[in-house]
N, C-alpha and C. Protein backbone atom coordinates (compact mmCIF):
# COMPACT_ATOMS: atom_id res chain seq x y z
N UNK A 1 291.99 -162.65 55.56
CA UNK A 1 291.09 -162.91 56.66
C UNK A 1 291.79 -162.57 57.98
N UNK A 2 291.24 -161.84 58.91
CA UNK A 2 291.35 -162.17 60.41
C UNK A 2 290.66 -162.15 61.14
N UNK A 3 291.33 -162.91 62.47
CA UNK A 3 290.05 -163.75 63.13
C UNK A 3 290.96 -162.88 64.59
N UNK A 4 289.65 -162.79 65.51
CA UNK A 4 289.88 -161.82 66.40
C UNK A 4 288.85 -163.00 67.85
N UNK A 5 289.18 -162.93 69.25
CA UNK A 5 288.85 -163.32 69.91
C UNK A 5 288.53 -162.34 71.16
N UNK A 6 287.25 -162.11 71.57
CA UNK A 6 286.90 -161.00 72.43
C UNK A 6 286.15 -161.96 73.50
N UNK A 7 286.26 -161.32 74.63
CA UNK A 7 285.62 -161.96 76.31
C UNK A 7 284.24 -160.77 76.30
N UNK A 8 283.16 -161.49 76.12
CA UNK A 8 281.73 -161.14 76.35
C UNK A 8 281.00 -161.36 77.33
N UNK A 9 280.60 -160.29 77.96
CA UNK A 9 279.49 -160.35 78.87
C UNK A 9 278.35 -160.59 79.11
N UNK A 10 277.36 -160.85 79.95
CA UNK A 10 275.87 -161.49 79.46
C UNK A 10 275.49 -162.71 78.64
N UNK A 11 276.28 -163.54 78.28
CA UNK A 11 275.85 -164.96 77.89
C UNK A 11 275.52 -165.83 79.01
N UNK A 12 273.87 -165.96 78.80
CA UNK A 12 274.29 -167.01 79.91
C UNK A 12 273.36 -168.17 79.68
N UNK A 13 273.16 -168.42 78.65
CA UNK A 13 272.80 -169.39 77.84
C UNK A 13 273.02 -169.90 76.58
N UNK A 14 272.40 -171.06 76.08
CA UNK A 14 272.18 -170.86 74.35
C UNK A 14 271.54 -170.19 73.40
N UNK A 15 270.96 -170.05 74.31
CA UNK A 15 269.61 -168.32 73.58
C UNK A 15 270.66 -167.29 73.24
N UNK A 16 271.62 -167.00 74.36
CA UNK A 16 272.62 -166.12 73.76
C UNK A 16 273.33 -165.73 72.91
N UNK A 17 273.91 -167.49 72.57
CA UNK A 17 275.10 -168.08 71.70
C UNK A 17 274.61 -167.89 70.40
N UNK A 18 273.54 -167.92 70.55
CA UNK A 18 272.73 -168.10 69.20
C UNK A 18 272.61 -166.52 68.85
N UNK A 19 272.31 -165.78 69.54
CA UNK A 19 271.47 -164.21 69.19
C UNK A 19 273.19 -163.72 68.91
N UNK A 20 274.18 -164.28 69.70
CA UNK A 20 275.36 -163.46 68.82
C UNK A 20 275.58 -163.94 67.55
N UNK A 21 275.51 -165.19 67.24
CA UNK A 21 275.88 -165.87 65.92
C UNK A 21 274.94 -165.12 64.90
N UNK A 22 273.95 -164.83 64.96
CA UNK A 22 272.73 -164.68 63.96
C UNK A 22 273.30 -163.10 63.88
N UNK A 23 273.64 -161.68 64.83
CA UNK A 23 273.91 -160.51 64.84
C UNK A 23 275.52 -160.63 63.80
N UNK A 24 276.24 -161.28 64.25
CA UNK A 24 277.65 -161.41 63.65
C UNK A 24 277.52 -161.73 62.22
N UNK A 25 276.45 -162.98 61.99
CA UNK A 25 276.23 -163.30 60.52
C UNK A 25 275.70 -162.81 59.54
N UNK A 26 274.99 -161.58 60.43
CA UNK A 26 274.44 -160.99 59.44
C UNK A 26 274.83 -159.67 58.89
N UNK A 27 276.29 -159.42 59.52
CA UNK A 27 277.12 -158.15 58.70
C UNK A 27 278.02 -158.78 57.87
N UNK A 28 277.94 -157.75 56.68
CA UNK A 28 279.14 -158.20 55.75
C UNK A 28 280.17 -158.57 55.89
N UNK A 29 281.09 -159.55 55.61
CA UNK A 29 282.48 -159.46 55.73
C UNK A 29 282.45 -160.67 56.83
N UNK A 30 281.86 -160.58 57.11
CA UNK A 30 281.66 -162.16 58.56
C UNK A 30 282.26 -163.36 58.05
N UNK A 31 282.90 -164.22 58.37
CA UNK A 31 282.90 -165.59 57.92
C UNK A 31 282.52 -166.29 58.37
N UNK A 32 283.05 -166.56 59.61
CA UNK A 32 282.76 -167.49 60.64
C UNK A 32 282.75 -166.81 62.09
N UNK A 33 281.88 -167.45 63.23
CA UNK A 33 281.47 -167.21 64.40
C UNK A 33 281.87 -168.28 65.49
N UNK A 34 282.27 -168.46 66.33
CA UNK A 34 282.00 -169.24 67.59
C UNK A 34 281.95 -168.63 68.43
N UNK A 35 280.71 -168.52 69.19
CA UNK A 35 280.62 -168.07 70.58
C UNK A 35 280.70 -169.50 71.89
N UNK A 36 281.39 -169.45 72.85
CA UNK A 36 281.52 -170.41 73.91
C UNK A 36 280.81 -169.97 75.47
N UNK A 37 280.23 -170.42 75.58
CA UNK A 37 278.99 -170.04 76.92
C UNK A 37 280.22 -170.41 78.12
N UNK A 38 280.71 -171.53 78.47
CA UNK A 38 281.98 -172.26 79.22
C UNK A 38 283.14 -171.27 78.81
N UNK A 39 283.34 -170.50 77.69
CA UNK A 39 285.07 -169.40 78.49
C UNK A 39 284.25 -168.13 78.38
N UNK A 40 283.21 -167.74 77.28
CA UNK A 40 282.63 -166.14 77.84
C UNK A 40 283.12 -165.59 76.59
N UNK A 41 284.00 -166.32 75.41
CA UNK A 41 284.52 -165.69 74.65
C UNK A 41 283.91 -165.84 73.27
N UNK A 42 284.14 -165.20 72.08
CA UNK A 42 283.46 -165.19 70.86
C UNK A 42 284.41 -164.62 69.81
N UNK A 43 284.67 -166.08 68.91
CA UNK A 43 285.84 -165.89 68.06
C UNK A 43 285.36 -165.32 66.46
N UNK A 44 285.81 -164.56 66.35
CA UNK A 44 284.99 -164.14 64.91
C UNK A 44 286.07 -164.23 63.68
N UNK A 45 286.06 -164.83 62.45
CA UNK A 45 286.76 -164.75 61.52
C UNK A 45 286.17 -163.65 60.22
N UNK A 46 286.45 -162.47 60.02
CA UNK A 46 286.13 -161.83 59.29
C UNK A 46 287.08 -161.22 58.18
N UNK A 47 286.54 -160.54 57.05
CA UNK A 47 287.30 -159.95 55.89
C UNK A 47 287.82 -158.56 56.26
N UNK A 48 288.78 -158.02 56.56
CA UNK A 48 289.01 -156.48 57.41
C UNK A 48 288.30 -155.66 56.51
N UNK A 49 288.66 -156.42 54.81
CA UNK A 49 288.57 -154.84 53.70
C UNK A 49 287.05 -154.68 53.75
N UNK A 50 286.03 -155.45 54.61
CA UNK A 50 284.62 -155.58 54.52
C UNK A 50 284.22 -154.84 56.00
N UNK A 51 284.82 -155.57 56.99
CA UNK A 51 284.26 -154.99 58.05
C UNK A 51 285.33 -154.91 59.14
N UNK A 52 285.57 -154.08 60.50
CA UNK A 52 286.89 -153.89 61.13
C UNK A 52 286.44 -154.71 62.69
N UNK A 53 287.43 -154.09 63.29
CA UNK A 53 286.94 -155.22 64.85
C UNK A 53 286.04 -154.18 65.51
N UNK A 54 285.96 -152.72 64.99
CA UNK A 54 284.96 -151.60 66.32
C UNK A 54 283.79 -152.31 65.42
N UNK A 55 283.19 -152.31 64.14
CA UNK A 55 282.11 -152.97 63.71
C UNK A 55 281.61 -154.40 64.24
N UNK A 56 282.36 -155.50 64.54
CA UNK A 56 282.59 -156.44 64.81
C UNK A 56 281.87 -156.36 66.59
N UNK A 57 282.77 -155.53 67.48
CA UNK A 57 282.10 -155.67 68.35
C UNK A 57 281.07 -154.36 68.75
N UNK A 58 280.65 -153.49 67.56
CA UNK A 58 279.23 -152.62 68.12
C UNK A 58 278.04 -153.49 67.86
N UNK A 59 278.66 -154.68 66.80
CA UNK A 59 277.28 -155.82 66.34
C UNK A 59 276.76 -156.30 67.99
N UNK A 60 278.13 -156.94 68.28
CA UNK A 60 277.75 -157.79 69.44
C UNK A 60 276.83 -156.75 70.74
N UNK A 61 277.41 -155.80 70.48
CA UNK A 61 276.87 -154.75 71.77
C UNK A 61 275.19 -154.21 71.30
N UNK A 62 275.26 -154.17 70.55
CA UNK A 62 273.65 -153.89 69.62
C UNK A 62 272.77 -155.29 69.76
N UNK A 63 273.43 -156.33 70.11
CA UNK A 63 272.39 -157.58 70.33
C UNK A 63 272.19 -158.14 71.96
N UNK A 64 272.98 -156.77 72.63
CA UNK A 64 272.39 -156.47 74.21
C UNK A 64 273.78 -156.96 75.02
N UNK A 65 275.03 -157.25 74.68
CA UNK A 65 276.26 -158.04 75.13
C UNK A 65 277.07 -156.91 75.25
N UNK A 66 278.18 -157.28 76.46
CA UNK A 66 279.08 -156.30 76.55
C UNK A 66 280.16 -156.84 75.92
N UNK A 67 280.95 -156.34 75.48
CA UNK A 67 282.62 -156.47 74.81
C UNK A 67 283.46 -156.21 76.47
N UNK A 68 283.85 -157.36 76.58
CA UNK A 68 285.23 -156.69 78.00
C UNK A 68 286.37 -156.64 77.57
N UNK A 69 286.84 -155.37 77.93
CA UNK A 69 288.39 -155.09 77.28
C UNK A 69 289.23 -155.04 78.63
């Protein structure tokens, strides 16, 4: 497993928190999700041999969120 922590743009609610959790959960290899509205960030625990971190965050960017690098 690894778990990867990225700073996201455009949350600015729970409507948000939620539309990333549901986009993240629903690719393979996902385990676990926390998105935090209070730091902006979204911790993802995933399987690498299933899915990588550019998959990981084109999910989040496909459910209207920016990835800040």
């Amino acid at each position: 497993m690894e778990t990867i922590t990225l700073a996201v743009g455009g949350m600015t609610c729970s409507g948000c928190v939620a539309s990333i959790g549901r986009a993240l959960a629903a690719k393979q290899g996902v385990v676990d999700v926390d998105a935090s509205l209070e730091t902006g960030k979204v911790q993802v625990q995933f399987d690498a041999g299933s899915i990588d971190r550019d998959s990981v965050e084109a999910a989040i960017e496909a459910a209207g969120f920016d990835v800040l690098r």
